[in-house]
C-alpha atoms as a PDB file:
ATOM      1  CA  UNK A   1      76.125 137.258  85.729  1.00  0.00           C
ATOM      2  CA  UNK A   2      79.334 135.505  86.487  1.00  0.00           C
ATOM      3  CA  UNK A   3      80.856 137.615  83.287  1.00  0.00           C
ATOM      4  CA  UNK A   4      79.026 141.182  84.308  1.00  0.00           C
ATOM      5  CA  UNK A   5      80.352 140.484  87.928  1.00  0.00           C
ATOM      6  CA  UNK A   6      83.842 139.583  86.835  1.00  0.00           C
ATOM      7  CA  UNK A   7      84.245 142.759  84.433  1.00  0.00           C
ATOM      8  CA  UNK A   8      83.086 144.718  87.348  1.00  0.00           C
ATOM      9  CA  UNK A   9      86.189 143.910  89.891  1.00  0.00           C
ATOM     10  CA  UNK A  10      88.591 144.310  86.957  1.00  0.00           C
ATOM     11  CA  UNK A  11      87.332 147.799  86.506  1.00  0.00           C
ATOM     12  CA  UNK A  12      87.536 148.423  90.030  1.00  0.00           C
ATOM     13  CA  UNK A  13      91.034 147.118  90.283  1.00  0.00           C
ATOM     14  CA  UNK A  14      92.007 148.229  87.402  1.00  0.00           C
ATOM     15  CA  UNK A  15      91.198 152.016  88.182  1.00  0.00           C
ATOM     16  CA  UNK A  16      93.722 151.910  91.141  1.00  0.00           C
ATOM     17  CA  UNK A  17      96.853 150.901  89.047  1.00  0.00           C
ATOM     18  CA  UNK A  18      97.651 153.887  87.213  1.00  0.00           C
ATOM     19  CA  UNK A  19      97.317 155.716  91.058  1.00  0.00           C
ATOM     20  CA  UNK A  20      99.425 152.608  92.854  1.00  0.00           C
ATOM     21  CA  UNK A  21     102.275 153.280  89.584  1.00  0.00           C
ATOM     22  CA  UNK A  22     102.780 156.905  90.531  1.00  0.00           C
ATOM     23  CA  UNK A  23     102.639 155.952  94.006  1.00  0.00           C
ATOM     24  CA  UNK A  24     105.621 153.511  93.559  1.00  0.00           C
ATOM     25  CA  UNK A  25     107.588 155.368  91.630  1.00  0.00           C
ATOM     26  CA  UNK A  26     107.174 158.344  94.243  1.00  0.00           C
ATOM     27  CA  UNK A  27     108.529 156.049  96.975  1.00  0.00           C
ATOM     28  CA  UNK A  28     111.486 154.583  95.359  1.00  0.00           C
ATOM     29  CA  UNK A  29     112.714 158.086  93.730  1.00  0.00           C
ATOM     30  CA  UNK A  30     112.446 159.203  97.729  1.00  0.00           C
ATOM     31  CA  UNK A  31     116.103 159.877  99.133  1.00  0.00           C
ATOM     32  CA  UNK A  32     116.763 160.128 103.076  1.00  0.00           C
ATOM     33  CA  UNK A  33     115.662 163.715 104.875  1.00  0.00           C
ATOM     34  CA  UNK A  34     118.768 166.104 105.610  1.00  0.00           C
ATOM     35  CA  UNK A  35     119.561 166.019 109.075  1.00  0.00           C
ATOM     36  CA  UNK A  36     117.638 168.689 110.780  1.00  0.00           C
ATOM     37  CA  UNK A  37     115.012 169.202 107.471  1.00  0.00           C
ATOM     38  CA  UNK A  38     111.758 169.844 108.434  1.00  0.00           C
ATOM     39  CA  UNK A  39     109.925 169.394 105.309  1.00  0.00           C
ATOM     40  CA  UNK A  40     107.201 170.700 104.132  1.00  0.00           C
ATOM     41  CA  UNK A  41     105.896 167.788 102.083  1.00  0.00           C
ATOM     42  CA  UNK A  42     107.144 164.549 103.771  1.00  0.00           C
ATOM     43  CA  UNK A  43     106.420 162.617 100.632  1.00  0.00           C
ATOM     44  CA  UNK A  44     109.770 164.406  98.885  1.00  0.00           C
ATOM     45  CA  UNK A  45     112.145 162.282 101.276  1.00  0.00           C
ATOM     46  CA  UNK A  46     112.429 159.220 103.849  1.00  0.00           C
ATOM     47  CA  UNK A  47     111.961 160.886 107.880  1.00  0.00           C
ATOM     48  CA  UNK A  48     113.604 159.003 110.247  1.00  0.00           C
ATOM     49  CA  UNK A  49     112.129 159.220 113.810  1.00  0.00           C
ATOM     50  CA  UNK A  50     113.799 157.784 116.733  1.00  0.00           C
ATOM     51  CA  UNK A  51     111.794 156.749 119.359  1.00  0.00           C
ATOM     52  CA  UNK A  52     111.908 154.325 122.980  1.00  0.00           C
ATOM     53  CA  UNK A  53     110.060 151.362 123.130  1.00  0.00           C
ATOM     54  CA  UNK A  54     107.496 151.372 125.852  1.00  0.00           C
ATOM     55  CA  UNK A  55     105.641 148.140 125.596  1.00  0.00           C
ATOM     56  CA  UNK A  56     106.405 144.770 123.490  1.00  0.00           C
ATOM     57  CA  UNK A  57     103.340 142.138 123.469  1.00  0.00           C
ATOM     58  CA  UNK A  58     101.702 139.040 121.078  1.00  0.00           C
ATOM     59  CA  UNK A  59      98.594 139.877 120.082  1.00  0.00           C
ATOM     60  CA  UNK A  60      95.923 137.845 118.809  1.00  0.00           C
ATOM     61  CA  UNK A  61      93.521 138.908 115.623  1.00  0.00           C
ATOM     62  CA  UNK A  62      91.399 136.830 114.503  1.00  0.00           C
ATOM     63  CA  UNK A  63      93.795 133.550 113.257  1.00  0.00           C
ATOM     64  CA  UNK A  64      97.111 136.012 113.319  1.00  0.00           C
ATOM     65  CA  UNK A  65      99.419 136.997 115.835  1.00  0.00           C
ATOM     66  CA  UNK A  66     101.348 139.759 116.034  1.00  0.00           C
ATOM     67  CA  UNK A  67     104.374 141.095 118.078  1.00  0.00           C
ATOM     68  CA  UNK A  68     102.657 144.619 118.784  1.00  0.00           C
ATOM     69  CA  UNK A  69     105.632 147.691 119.804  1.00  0.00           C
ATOM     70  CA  UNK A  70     104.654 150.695 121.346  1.00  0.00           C
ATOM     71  CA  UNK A  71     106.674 153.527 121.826  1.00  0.00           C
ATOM     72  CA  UNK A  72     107.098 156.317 124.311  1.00  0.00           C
ATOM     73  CA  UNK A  73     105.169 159.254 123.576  1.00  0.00           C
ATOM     74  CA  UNK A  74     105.560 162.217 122.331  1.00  0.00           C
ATOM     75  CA  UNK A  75     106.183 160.741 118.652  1.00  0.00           C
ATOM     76  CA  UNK A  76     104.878 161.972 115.620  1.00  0.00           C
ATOM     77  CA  UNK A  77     102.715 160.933 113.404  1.00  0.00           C
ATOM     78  CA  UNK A  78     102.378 158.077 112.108  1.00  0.00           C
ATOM     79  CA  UNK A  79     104.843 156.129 114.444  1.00  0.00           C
ATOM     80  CA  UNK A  80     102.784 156.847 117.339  1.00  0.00           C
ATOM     81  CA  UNK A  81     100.058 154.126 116.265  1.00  0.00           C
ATOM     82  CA  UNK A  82     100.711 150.471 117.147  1.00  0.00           C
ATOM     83  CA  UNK A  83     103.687 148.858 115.385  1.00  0.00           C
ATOM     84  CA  UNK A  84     102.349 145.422 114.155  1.00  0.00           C
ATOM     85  CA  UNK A  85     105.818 142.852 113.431  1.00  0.00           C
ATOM     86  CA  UNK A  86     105.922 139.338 112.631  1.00  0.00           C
ATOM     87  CA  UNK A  87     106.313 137.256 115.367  1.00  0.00           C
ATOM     88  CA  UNK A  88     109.009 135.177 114.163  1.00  0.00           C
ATOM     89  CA  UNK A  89     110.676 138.362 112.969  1.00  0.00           C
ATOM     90  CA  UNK A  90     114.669 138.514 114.148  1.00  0.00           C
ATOM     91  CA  UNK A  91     113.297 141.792 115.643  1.00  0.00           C
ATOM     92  CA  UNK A  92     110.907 140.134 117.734  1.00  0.00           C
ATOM     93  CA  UNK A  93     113.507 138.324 119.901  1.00  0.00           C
ATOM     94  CA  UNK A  94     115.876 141.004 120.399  1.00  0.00           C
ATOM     95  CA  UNK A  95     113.462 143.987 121.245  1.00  0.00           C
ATOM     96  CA  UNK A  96     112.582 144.767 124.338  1.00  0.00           C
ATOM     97  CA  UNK A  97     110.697 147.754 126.918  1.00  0.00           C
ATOM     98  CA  UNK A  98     113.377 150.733 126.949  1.00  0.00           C
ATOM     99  CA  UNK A  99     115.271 149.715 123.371  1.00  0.00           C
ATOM    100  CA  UNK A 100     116.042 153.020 121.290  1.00  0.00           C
ATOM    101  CA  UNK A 101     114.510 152.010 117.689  1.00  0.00           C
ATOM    102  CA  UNK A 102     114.750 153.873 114.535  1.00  0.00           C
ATOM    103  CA  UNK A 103     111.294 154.047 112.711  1.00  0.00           C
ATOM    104  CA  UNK A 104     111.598 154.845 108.590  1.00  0.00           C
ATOM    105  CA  UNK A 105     108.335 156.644 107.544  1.00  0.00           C
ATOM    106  CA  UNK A 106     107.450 157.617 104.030  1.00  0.00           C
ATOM    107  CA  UNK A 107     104.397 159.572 103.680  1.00  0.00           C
ATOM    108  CA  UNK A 108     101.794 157.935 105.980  1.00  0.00           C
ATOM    109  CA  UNK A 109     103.717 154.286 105.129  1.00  0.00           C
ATOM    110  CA  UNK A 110     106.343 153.265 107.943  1.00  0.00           C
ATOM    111  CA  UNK A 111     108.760 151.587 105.814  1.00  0.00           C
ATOM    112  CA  UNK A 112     110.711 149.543 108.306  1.00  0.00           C
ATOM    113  CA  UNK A 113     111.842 149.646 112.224  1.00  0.00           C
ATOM    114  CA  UNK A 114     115.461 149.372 113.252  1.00  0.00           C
ATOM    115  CA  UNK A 115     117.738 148.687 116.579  1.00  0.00           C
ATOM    116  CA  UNK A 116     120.976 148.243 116.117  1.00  0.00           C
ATOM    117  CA  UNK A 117     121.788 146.459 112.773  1.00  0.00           C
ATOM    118  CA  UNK A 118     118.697 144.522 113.209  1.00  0.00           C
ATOM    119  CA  UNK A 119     115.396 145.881 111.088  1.00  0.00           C
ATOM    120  CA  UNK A 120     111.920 144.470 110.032  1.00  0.00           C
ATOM    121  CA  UNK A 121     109.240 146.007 107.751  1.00  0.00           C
ATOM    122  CA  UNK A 122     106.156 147.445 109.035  1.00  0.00           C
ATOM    123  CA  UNK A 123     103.556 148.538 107.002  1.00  0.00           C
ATOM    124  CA  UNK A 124     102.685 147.372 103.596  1.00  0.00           C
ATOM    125  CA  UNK A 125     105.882 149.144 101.105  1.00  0.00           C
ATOM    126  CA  UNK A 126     104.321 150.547  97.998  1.00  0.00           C
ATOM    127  CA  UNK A 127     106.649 148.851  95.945  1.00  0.00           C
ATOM    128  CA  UNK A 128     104.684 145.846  96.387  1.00  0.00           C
ATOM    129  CA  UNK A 129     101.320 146.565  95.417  1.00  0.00           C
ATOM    130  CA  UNK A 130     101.371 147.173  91.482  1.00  0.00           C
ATOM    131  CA  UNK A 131     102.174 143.583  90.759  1.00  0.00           C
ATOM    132  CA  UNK A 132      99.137 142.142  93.065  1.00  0.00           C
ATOM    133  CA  UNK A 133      96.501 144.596  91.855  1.00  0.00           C
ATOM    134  CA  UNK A 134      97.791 143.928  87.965  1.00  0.00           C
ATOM    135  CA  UNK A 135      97.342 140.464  88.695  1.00  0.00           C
ATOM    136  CA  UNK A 136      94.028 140.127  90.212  1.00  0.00           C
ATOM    137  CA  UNK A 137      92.374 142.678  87.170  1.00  0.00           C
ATOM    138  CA  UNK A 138      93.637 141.007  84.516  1.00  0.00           C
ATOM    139  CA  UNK A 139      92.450 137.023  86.234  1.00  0.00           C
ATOM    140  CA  UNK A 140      88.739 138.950  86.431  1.00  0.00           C
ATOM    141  CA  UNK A 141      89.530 140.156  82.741  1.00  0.00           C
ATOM    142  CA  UNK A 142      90.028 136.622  82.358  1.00  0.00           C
ATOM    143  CA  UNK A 143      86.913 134.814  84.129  1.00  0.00           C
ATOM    144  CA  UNK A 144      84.676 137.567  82.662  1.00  0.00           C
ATOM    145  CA  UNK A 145      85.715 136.271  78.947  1.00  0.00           C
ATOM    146  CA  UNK A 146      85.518 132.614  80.066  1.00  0.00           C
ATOM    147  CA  UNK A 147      82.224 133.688  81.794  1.00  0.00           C
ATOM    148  CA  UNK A 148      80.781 135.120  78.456  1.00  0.00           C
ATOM    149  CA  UNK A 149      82.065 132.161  76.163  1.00  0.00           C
ATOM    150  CA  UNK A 150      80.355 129.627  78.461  1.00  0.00           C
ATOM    151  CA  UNK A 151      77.194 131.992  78.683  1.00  0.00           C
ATOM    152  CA  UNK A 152      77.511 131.702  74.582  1.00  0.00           C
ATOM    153  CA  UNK A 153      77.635 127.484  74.500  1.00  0.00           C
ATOM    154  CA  UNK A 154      75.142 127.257  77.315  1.00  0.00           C
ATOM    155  CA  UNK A 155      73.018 129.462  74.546  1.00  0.00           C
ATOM    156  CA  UNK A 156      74.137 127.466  71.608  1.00  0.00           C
ATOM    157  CA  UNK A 157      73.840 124.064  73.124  1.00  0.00           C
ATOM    158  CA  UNK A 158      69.803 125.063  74.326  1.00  0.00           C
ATOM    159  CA  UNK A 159      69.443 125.735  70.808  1.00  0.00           C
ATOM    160  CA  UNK A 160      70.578 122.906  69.648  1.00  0.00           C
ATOM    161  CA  UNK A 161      68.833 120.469  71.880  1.00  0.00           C
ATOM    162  CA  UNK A 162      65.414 122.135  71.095  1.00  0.00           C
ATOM    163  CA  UNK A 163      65.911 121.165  67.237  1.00  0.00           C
ATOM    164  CA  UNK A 164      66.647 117.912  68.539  1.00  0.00           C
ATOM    165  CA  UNK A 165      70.202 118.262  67.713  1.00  0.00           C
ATOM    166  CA  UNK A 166      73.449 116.797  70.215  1.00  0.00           C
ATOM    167  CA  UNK A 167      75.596 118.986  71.921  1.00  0.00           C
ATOM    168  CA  UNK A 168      78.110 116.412  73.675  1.00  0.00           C
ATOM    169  CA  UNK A 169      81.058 118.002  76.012  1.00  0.00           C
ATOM    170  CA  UNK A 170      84.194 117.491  74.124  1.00  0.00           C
ATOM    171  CA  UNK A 171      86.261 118.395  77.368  1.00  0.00           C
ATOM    172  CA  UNK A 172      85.497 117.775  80.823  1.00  0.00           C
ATOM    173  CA  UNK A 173      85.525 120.694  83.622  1.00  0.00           C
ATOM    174  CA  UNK A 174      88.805 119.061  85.810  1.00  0.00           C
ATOM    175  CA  UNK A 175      91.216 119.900  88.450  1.00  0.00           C
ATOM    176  CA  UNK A 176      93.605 120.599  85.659  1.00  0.00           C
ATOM    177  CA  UNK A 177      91.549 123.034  83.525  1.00  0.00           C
ATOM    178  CA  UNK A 178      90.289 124.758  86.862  1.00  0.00           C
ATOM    179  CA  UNK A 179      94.194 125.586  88.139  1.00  0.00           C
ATOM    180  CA  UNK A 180      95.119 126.912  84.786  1.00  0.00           C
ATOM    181  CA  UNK A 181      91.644 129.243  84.490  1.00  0.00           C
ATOM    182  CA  UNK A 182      92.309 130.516  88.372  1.00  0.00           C
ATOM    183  CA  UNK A 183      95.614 130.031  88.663  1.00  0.00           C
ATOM    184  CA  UNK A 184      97.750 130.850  86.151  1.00  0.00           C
ATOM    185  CA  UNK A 185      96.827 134.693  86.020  1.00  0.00           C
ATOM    186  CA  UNK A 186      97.486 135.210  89.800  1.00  0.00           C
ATOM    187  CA  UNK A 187     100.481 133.630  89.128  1.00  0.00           C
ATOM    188  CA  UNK A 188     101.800 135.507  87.076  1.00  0.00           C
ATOM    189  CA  UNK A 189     100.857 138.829  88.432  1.00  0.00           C
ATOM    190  CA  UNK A 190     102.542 137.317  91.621  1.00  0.00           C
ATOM    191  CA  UNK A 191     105.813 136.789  90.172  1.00  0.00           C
ATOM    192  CA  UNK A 192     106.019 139.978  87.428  1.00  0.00           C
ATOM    193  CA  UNK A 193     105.421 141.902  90.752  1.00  0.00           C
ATOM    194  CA  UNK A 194     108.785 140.497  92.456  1.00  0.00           C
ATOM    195  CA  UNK A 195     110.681 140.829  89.319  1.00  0.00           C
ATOM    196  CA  UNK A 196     109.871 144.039  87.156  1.00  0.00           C
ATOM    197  CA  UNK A 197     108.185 147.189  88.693  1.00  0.00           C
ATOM    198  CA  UNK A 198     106.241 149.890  87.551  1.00  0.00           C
ATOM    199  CA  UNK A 199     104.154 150.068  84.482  1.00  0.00           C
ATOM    200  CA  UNK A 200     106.408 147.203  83.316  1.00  0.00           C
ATOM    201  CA  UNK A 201     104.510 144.948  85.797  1.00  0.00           C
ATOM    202  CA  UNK A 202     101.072 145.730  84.075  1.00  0.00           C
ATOM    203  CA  UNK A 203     103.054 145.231  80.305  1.00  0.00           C
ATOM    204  CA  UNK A 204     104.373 142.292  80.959  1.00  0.00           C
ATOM    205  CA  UNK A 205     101.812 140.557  82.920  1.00  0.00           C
ATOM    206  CA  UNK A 206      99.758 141.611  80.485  1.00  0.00           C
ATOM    207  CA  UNK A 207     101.510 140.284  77.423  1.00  0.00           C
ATOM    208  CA  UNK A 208     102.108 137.076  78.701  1.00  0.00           C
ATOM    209  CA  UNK A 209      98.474 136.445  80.167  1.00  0.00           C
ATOM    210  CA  UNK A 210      96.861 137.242  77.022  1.00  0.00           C
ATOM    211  CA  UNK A 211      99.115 134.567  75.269  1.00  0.00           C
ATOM    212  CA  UNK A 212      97.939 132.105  77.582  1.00  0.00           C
ATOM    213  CA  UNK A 213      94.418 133.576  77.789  1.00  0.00           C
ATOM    214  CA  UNK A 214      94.394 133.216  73.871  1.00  0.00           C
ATOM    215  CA  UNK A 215      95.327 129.402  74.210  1.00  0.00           C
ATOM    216  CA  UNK A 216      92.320 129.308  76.930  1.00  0.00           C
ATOM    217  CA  UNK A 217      89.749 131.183  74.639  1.00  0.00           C
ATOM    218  CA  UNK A 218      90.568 128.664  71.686  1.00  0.00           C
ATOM    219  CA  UNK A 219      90.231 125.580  74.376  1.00  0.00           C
ATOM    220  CA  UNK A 220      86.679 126.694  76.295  1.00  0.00           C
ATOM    221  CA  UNK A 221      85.457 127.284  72.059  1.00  0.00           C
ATOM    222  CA  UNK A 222      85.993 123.563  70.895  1.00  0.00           C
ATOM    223  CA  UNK A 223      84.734 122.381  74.374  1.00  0.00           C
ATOM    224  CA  UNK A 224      81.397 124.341  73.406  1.00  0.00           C
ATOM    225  CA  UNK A 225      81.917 123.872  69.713  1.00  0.00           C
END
């Protein structure tokens, strides 16, 4: 079940990477709006909407707190919904009721606020999401083969024991052996998302997962051997 369950969030996940690739590479090949364009399609270029801030507050959801801007209507779409920053943003000291800001928006994403030379991010950037969602399918990739090889010694060891055979553990189920099945493969997605983007994320993470996940495979066989 743990296998079947396992292969069923990698498929899931794994679906929305080819979608979250062309995605990214939509928003980075996006160049600044002419002054004055009106485009028809506001995925071909960055809009820049500049706006007055009408309200600054903390907000409270759930365990995180937010420094929540709104801004004076009329503003378009999407800069007219709350703007969530971090509170210990440098934007969060300096802004204030009445500040001219300069919101970035990309599609339905708004890429970062500005006033003055000071700036702070927004919403999520799609930049950032290929390297995550790589990750996370190819660790349930992972614990849905480690999930089938233990359902295969749990098998072999009950057959065993009912011929009156042994079956002792080899290896025992530690701390160690628990970060490296976990966290090793979120790890890496992690850190091929910072440095490569694209569908060389999902290459390289994969490449270098499956040489550890080969290593794995060959250690959770001769601790069920």
């Amino acid at each position: 079940m743990l296998g079947l369950l396992a292969l069923a969030a990698a498929t899931g996940l794994g679906a929305s990477v080819p979608e979250k690739v062309v995605e990214e590479r939509a928003f980075l090949d996006a160049r600044p709006c002419a002054d004055g364009e009106m485009p028809t399609d506001p995925a071909d270029c960055l809009r820049t909407i500049r706006a007055t801030v009408l309200s600054t507050e903390e907000v409270r959801s759930g365990k995180s707190r937010h420094f929540r801007v709104l801004l004076r209507a009329p503003v378009p779409d999407p800069a007219d919904r709350p703007l969530d920053l971090d509170t210990d943003s440098d934007l969060s000291e300096v802004l204030n009721p009445g500040d001219e800001v300069s919101v970035t928006v990309w599609r339905d994403v708004r890429v970062s606020v500005r006033h003055g030379e000071v700036s702070d991010t927004v919403d999520p950037r799609p930049d950032d999401e290929v390297g995550p969602f790589a990750g996370l399918t190819l660790a349930c990739l992972w614990l849905a083969v480690l999930g089938f090889l233990g359902a295969l010694g749990a098998v072999r060891r009950s057959r065993r024991r009912a011929d009156g055979g042994s079956f002792p553990r080899r290896v025992g189920f530690g701390p160690a052996k628990i970060a490296g099945v976990l966290g090793v493969p979120l790890l890496l997605g992690f850190v091929a998302g910072r440095v490569w983007d694209g569908w060389t994320v999902v290459a390289m993470t994969g490449v270098i997962s499956v040489l550890v996940a080969a290593q794995a495979t060959i250690f959770a066989l001769r601790v069920d051997r």
